[in-house]
ModelCIF file with pLDDT and N, C-alpha, C, O atoms, coordinates in Angstrom:
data_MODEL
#
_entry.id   MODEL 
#
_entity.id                         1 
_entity.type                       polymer 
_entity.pdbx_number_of_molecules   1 
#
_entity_poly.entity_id                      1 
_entity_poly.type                           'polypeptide(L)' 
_entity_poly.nstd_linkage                   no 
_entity_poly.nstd_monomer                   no 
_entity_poly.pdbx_seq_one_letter_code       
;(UNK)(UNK)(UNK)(UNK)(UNK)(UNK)(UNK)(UNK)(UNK)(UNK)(UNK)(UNK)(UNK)(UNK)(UNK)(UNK)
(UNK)(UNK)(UNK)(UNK)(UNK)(UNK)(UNK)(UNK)(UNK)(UNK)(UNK)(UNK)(UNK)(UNK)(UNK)(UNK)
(UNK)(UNK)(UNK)(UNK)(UNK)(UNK)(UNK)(UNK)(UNK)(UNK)(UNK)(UNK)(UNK)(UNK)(UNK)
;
_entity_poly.pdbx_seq_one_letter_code_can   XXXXXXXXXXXXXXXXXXXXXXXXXXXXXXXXXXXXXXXXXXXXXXX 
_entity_poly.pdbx_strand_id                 A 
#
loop_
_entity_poly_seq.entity_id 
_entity_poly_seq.num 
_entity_poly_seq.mon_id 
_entity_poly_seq.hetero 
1 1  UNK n 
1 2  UNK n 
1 3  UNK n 
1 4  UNK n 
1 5  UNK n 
1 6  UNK n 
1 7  UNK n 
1 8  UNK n 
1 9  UNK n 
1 10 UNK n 
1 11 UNK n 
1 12 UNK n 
1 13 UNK n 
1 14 UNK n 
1 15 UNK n 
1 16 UNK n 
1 17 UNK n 
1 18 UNK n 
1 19 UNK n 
1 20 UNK n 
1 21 UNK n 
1 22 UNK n 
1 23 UNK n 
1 24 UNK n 
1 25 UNK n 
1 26 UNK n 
1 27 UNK n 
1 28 UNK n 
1 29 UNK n 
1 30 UNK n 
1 31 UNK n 
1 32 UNK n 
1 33 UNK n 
1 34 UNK n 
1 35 UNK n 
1 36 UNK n 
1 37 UNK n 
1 38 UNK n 
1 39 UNK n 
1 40 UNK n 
1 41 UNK n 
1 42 UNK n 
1 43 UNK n 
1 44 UNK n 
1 45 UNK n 
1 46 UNK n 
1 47 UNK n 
#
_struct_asym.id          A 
_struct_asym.entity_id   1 
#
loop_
_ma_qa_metric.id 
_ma_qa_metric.mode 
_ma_qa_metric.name 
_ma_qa_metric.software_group_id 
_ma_qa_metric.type 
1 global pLDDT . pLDDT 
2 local  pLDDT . pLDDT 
#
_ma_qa_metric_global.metric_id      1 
_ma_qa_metric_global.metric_value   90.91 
_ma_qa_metric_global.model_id       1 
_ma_qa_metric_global.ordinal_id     1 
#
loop_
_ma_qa_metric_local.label_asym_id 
_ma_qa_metric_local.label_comp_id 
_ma_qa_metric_local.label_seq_id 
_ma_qa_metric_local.metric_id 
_ma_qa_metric_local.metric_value 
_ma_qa_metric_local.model_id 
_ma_qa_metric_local.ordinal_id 
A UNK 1  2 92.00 1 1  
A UNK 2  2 94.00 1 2  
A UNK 3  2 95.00 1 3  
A UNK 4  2 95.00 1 4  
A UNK 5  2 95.00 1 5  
A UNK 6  2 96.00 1 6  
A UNK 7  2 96.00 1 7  
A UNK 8  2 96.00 1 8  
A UNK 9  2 97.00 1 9  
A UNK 10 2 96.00 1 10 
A UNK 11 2 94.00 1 11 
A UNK 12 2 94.00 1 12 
A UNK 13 2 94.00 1 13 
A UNK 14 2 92.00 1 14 
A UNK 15 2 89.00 1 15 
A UNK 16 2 90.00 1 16 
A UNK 17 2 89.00 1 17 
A UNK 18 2 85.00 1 18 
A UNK 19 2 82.00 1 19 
A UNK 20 2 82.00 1 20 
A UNK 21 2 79.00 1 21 
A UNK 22 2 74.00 1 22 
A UNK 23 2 70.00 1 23 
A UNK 24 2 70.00 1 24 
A UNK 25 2 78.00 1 25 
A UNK 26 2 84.00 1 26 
A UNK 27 2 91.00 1 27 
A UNK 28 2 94.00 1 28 
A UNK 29 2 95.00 1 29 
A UNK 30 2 96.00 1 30 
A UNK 31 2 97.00 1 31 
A UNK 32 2 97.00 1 32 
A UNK 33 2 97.00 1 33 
A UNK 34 2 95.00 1 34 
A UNK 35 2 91.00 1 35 
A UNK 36 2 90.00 1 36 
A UNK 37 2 88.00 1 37 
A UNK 38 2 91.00 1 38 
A UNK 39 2 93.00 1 39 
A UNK 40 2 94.00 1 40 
A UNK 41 2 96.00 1 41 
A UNK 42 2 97.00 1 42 
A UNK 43 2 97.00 1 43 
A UNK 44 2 97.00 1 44 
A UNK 45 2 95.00 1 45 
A UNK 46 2 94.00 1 46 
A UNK 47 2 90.00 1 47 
#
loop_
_atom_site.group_PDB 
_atom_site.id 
_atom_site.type_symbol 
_atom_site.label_atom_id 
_atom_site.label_alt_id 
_atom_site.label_comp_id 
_atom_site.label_asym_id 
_atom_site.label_entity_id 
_atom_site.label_seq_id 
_atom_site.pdbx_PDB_ins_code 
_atom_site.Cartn_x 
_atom_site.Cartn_y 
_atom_site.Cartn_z 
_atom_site.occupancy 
_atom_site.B_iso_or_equiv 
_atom_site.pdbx_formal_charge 
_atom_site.auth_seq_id 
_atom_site.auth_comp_id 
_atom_site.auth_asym_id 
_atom_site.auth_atom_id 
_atom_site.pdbx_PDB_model_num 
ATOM 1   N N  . UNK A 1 1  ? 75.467 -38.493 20.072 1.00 92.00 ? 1  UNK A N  1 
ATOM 2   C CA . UNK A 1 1  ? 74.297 -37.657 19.779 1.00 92.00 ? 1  UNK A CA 1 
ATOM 3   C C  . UNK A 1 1  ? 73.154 -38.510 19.249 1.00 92.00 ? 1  UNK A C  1 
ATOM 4   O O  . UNK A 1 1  ? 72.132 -38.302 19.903 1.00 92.00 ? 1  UNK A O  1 
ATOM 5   N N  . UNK A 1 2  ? 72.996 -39.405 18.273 1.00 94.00 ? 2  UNK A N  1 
ATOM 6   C CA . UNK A 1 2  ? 72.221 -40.205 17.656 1.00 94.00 ? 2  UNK A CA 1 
ATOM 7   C C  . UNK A 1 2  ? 71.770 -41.288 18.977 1.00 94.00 ? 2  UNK A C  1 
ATOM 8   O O  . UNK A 1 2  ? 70.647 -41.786 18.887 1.00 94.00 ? 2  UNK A O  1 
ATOM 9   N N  . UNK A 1 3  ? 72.423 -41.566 19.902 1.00 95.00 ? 3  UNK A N  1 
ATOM 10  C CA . UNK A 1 3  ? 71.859 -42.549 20.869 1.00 95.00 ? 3  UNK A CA 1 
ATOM 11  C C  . UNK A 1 3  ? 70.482 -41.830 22.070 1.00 95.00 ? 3  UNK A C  1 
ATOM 12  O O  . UNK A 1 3  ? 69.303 -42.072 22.330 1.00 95.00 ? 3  UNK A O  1 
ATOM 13  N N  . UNK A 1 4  ? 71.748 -40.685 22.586 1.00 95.00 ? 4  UNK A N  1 
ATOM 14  C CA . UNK A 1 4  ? 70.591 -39.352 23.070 1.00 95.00 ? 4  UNK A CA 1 
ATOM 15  C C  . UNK A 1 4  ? 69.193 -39.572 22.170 1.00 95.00 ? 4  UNK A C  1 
ATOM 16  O O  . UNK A 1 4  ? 68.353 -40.457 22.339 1.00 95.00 ? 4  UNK A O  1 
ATOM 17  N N  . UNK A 1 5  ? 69.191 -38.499 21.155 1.00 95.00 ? 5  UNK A N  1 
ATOM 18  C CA . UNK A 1 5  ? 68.360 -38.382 19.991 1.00 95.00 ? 5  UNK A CA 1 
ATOM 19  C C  . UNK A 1 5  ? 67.512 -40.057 20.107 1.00 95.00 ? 5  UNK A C  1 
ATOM 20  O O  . UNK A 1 5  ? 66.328 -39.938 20.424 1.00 95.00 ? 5  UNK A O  1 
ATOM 21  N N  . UNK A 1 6  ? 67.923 -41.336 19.920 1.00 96.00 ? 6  UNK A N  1 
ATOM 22  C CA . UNK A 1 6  ? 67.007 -42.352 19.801 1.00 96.00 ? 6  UNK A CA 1 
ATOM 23  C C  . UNK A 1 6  ? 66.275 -42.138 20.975 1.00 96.00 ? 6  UNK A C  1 
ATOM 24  O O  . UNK A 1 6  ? 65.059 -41.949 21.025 1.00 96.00 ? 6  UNK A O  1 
ATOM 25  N N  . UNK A 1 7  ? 67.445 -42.192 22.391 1.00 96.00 ? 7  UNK A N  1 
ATOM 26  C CA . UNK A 1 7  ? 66.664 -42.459 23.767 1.00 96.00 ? 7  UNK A CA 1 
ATOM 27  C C  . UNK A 1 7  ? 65.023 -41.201 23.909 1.00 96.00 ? 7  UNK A C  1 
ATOM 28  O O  . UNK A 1 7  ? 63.823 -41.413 24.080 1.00 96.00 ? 7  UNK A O  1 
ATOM 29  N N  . UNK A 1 8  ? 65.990 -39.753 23.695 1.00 96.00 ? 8  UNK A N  1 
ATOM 30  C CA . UNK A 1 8  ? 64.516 -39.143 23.420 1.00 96.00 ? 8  UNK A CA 1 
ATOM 31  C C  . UNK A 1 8  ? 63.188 -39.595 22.981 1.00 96.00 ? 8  UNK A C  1 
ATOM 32  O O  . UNK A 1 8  ? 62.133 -39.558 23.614 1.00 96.00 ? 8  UNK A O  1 
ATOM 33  N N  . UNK A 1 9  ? 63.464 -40.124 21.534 1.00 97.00 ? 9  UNK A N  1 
ATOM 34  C CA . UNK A 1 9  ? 61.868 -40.223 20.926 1.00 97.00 ? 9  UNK A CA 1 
ATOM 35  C C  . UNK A 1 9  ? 61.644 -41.210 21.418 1.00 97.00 ? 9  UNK A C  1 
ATOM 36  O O  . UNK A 1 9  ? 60.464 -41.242 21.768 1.00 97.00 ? 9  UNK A O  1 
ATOM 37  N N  . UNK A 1 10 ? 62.470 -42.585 21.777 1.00 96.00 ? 10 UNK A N  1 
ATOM 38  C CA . UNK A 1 10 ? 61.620 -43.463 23.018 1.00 96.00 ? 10 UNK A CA 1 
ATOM 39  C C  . UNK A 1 10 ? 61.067 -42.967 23.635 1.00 96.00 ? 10 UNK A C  1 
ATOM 40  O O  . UNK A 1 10 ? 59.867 -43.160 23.440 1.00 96.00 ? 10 UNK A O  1 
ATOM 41  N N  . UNK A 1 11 ? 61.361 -42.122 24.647 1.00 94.00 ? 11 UNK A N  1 
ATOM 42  C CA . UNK A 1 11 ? 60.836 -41.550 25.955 1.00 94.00 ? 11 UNK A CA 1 
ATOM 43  C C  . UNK A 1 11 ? 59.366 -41.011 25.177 1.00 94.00 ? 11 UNK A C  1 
ATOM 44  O O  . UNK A 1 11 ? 58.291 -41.396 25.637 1.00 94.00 ? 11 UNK A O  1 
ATOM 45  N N  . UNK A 1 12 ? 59.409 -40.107 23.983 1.00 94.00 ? 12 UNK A N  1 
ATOM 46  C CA . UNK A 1 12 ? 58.227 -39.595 23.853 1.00 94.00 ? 12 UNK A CA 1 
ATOM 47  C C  . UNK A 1 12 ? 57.379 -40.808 23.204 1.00 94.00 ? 12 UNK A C  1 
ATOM 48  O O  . UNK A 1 12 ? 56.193 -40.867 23.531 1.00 94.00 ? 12 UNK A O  1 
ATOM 49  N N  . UNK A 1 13 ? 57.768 -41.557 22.516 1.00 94.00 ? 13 UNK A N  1 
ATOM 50  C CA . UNK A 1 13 ? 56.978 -42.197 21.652 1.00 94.00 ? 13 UNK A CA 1 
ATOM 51  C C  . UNK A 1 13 ? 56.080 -43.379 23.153 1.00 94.00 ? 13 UNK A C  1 
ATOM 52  O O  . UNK A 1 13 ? 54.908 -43.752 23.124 1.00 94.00 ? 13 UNK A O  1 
ATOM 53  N N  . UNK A 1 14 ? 56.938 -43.639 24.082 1.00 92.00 ? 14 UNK A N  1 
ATOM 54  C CA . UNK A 1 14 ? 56.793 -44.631 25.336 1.00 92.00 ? 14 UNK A CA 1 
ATOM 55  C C  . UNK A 1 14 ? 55.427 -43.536 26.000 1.00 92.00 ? 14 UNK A C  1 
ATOM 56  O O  . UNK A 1 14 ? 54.296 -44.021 25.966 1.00 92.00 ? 14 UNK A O  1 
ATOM 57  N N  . UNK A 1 15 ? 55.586 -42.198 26.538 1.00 89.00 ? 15 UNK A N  1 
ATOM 58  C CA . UNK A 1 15 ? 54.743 -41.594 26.651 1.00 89.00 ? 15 UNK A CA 1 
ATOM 59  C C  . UNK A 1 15 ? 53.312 -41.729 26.056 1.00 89.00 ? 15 UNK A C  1 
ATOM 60  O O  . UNK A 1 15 ? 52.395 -41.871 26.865 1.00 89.00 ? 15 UNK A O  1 
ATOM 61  N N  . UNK A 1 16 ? 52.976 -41.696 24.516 1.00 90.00 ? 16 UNK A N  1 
ATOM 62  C CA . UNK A 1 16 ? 51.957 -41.735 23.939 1.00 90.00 ? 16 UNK A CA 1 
ATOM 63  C C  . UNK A 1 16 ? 51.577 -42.965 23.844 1.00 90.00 ? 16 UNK A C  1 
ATOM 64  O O  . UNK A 1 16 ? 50.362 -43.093 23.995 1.00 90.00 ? 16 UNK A O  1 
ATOM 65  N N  . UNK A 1 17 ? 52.352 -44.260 23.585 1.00 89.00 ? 17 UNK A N  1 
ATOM 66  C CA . UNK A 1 17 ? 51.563 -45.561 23.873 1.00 89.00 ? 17 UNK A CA 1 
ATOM 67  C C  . UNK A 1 17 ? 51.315 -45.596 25.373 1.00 89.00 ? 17 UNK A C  1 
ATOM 68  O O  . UNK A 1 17 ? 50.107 -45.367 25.445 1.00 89.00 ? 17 UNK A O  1 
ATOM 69  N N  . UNK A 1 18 ? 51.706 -45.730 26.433 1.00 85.00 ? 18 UNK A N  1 
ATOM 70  C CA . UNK A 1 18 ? 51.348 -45.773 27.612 1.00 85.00 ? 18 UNK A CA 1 
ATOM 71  C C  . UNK A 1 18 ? 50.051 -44.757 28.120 1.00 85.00 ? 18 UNK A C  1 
ATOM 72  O O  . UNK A 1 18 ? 49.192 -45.142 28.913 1.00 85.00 ? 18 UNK A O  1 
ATOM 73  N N  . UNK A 1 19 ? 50.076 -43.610 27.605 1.00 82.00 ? 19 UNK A N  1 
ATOM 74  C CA . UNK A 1 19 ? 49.339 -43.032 27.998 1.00 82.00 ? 19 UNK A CA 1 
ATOM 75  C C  . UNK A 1 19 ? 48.579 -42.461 27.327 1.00 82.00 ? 19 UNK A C  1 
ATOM 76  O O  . UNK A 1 19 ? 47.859 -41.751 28.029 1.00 82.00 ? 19 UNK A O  1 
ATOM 77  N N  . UNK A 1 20 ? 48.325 -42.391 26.168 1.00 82.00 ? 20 UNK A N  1 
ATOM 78  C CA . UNK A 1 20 ? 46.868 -41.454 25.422 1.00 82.00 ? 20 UNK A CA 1 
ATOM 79  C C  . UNK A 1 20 ? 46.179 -42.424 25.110 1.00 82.00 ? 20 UNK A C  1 
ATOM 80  O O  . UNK A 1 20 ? 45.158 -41.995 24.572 1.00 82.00 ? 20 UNK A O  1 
ATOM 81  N N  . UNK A 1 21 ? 46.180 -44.147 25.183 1.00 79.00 ? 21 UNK A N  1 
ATOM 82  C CA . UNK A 1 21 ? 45.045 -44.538 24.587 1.00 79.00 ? 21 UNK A CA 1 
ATOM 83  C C  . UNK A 1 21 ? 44.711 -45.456 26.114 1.00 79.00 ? 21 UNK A C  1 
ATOM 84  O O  . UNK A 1 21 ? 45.303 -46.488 26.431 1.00 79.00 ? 21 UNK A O  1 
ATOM 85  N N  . UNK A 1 22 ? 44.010 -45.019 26.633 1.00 74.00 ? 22 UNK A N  1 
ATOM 86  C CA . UNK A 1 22 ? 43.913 -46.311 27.864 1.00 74.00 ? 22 UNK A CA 1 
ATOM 87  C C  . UNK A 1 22 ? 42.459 -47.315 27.611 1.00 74.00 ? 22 UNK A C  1 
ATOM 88  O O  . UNK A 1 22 ? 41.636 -47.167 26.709 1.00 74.00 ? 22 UNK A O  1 
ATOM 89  N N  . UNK A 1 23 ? 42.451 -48.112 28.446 1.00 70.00 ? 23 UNK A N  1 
ATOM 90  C CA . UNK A 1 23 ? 41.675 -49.015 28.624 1.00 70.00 ? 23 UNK A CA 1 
ATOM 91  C C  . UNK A 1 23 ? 41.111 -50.239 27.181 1.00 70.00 ? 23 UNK A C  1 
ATOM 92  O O  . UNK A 1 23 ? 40.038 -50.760 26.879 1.00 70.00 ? 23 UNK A O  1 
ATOM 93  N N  . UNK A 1 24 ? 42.397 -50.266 26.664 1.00 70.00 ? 24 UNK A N  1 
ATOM 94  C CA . UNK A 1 24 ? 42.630 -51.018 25.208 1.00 70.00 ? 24 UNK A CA 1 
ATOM 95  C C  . UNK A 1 24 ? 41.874 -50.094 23.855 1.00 70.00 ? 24 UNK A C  1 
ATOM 96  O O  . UNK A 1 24 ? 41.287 -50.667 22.938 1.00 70.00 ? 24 UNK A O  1 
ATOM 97  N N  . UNK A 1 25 ? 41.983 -48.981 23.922 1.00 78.00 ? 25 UNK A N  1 
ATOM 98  C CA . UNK A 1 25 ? 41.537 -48.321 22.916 1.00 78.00 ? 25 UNK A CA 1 
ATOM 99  C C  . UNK A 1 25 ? 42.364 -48.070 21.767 1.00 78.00 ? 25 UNK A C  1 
ATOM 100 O O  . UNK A 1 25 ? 43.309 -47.320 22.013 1.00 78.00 ? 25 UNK A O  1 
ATOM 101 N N  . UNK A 1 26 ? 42.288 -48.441 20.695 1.00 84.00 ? 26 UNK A N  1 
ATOM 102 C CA . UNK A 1 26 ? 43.611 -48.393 19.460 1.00 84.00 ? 26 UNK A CA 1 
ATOM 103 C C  . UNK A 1 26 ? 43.393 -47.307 19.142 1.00 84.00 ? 26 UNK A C  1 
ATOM 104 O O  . UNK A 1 26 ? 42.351 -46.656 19.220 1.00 84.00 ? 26 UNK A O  1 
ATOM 105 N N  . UNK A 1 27 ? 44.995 -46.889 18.523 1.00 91.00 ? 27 UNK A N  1 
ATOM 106 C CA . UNK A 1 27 ? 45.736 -45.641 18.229 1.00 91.00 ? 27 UNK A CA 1 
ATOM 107 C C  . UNK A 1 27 ? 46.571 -45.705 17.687 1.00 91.00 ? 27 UNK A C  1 
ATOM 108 O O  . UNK A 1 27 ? 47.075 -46.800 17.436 1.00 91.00 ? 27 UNK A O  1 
ATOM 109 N N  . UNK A 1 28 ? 47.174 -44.364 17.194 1.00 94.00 ? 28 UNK A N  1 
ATOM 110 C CA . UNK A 1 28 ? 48.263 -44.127 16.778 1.00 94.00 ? 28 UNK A CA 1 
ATOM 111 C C  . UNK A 1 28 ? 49.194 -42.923 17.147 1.00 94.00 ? 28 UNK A C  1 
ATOM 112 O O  . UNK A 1 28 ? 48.792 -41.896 17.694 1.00 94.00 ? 28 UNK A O  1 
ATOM 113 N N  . UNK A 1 29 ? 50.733 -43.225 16.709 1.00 95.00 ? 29 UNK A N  1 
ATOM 114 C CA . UNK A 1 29 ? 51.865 -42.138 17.280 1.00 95.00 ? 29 UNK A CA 1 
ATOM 115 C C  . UNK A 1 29 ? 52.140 -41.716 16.121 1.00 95.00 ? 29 UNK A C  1 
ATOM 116 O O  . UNK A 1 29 ? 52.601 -42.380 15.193 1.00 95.00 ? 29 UNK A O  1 
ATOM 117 N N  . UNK A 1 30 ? 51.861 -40.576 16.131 1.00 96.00 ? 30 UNK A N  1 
ATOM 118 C CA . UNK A 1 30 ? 52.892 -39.675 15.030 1.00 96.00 ? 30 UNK A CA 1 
ATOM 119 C C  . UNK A 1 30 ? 54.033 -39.299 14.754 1.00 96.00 ? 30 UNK A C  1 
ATOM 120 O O  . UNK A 1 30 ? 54.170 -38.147 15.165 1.00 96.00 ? 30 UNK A O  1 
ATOM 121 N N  . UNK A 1 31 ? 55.100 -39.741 14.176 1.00 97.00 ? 31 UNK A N  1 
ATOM 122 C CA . UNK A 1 31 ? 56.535 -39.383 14.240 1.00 97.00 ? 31 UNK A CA 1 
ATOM 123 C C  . UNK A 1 31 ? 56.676 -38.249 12.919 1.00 97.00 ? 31 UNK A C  1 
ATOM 124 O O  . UNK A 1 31 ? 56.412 -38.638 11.782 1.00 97.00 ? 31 UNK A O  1 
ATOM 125 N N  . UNK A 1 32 ? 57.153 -36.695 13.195 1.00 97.00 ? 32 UNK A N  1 
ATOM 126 C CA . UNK A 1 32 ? 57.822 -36.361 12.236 1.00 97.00 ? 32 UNK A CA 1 
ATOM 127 C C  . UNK A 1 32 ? 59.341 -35.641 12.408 1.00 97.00 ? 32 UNK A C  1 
ATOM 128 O O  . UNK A 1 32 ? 59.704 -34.795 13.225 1.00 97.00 ? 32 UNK A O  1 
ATOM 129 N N  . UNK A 1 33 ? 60.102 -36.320 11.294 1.00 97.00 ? 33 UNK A N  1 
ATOM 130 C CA . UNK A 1 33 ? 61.442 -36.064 11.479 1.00 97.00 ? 33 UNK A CA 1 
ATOM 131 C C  . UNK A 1 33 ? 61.572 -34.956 10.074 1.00 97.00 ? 33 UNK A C  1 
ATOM 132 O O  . UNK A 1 33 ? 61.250 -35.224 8.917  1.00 97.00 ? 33 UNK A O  1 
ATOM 133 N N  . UNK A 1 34 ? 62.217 -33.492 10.663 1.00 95.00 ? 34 UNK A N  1 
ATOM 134 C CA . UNK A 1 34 ? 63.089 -33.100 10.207 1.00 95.00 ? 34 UNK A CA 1 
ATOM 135 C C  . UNK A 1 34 ? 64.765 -32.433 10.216 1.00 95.00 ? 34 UNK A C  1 
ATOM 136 O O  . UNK A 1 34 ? 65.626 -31.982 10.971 1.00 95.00 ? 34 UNK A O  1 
ATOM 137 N N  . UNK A 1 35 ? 64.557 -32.666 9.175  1.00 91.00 ? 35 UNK A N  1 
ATOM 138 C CA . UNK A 1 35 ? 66.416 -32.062 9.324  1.00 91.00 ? 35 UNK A CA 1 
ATOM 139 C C  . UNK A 1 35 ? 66.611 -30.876 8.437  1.00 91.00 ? 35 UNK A C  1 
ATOM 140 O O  . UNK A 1 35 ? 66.163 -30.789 7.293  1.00 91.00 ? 35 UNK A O  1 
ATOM 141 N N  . UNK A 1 36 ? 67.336 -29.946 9.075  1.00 90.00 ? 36 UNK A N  1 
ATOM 142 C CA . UNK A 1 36 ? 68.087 -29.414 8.789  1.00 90.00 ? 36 UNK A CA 1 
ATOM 143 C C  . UNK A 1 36 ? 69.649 -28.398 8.581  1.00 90.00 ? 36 UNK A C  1 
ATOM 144 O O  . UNK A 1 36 ? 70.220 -28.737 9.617  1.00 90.00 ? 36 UNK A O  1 
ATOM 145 N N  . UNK A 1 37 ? 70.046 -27.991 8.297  1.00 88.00 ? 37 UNK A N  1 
ATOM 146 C CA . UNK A 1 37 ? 71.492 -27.618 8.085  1.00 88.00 ? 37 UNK A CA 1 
ATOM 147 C C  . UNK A 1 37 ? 72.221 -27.893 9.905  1.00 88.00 ? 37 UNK A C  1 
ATOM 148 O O  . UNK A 1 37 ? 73.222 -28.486 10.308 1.00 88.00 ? 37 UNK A O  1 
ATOM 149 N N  . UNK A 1 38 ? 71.391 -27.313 10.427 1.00 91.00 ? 38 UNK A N  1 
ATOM 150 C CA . UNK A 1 38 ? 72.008 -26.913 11.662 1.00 91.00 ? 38 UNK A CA 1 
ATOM 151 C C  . UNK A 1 38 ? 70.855 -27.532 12.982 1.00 91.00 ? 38 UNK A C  1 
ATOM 152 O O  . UNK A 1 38 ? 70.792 -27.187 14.162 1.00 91.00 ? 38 UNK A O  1 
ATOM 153 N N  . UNK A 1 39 ? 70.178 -28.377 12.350 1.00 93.00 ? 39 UNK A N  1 
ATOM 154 C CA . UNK A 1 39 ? 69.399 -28.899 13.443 1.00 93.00 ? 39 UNK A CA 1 
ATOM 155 C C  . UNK A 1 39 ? 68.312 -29.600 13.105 1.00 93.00 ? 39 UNK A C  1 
ATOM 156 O O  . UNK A 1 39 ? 67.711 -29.289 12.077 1.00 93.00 ? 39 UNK A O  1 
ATOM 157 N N  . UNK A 1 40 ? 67.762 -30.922 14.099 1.00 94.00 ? 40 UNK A N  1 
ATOM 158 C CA . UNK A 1 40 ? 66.931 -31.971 13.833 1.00 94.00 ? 40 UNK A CA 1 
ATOM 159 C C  . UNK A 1 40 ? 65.927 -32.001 14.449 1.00 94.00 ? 40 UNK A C  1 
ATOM 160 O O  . UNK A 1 40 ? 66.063 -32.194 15.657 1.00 94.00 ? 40 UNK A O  1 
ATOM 161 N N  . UNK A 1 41 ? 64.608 -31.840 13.943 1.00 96.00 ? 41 UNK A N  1 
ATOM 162 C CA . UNK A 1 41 ? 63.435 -31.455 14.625 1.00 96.00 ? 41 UNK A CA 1 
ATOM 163 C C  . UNK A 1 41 ? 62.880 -32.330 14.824 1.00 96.00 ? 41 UNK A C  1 
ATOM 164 O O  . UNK A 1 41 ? 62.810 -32.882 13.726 1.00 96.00 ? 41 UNK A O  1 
ATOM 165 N N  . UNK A 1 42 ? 62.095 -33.249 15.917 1.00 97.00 ? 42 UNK A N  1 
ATOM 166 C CA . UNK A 1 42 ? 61.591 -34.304 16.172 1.00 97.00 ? 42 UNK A CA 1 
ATOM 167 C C  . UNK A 1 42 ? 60.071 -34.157 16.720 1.00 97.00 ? 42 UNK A C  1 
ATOM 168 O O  . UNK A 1 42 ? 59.827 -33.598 17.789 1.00 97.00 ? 42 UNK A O  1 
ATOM 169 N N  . UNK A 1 43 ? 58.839 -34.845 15.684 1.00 97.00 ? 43 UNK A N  1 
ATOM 170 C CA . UNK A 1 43 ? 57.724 -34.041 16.800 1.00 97.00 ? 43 UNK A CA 1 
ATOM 171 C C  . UNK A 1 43 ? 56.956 -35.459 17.329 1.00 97.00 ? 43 UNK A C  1 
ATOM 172 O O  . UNK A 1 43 ? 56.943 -36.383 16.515 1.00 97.00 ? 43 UNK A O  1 
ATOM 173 N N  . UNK A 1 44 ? 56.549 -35.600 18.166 1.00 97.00 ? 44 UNK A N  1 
ATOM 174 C CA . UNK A 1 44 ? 55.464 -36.659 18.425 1.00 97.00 ? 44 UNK A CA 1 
ATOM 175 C C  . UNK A 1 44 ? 54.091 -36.581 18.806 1.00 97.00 ? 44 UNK A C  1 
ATOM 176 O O  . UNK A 1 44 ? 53.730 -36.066 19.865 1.00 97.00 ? 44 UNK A O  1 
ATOM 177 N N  . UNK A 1 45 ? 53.457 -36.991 18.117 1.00 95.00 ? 45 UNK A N  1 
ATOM 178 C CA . UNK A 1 45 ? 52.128 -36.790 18.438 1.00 95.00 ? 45 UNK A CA 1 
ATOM 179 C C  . UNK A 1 45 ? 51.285 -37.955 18.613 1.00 95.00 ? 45 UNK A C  1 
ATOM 180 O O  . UNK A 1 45 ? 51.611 -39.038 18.127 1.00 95.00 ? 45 UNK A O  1 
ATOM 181 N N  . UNK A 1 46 ? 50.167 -37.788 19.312 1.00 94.00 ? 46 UNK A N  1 
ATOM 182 C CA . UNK A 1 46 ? 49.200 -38.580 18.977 1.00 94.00 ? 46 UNK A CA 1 
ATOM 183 C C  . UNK A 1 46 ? 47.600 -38.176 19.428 1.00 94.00 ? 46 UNK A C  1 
ATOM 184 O O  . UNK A 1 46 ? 47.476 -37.350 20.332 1.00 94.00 ? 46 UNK A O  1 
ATOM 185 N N  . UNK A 1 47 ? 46.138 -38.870 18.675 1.00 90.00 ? 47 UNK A N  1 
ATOM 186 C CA . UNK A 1 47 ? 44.888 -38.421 19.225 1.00 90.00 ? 47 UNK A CA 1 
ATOM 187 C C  . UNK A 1 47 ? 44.406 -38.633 20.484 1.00 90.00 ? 47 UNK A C  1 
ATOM 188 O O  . UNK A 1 47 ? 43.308 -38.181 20.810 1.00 90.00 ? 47 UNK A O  1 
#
């Protein structure tokens, strides 16, 4: 489950560097992790 779960937020976090800032424009990815009892919420964002 934890390898899944890593490969995911690669995939999203790979998404937002590759693609929301183009043509060398700096940025940033937002990671927020929560947890709880019965489940792990993962969000990614970026501007």
């Amino acid at each position: 489950t934890l390898s899944d779960l890593k490969l995911a937020l690669t995939e999203a976090c790979t998404n937002s560097v590759r693609h929301a800032y183009r043509e060398g424009r700096a940025g940033t990815v937002e990671i927020l992790y929560q947890i709880e009892p019965d489940r792990l919420v993962v969000e990614v964002a970026d501007d």
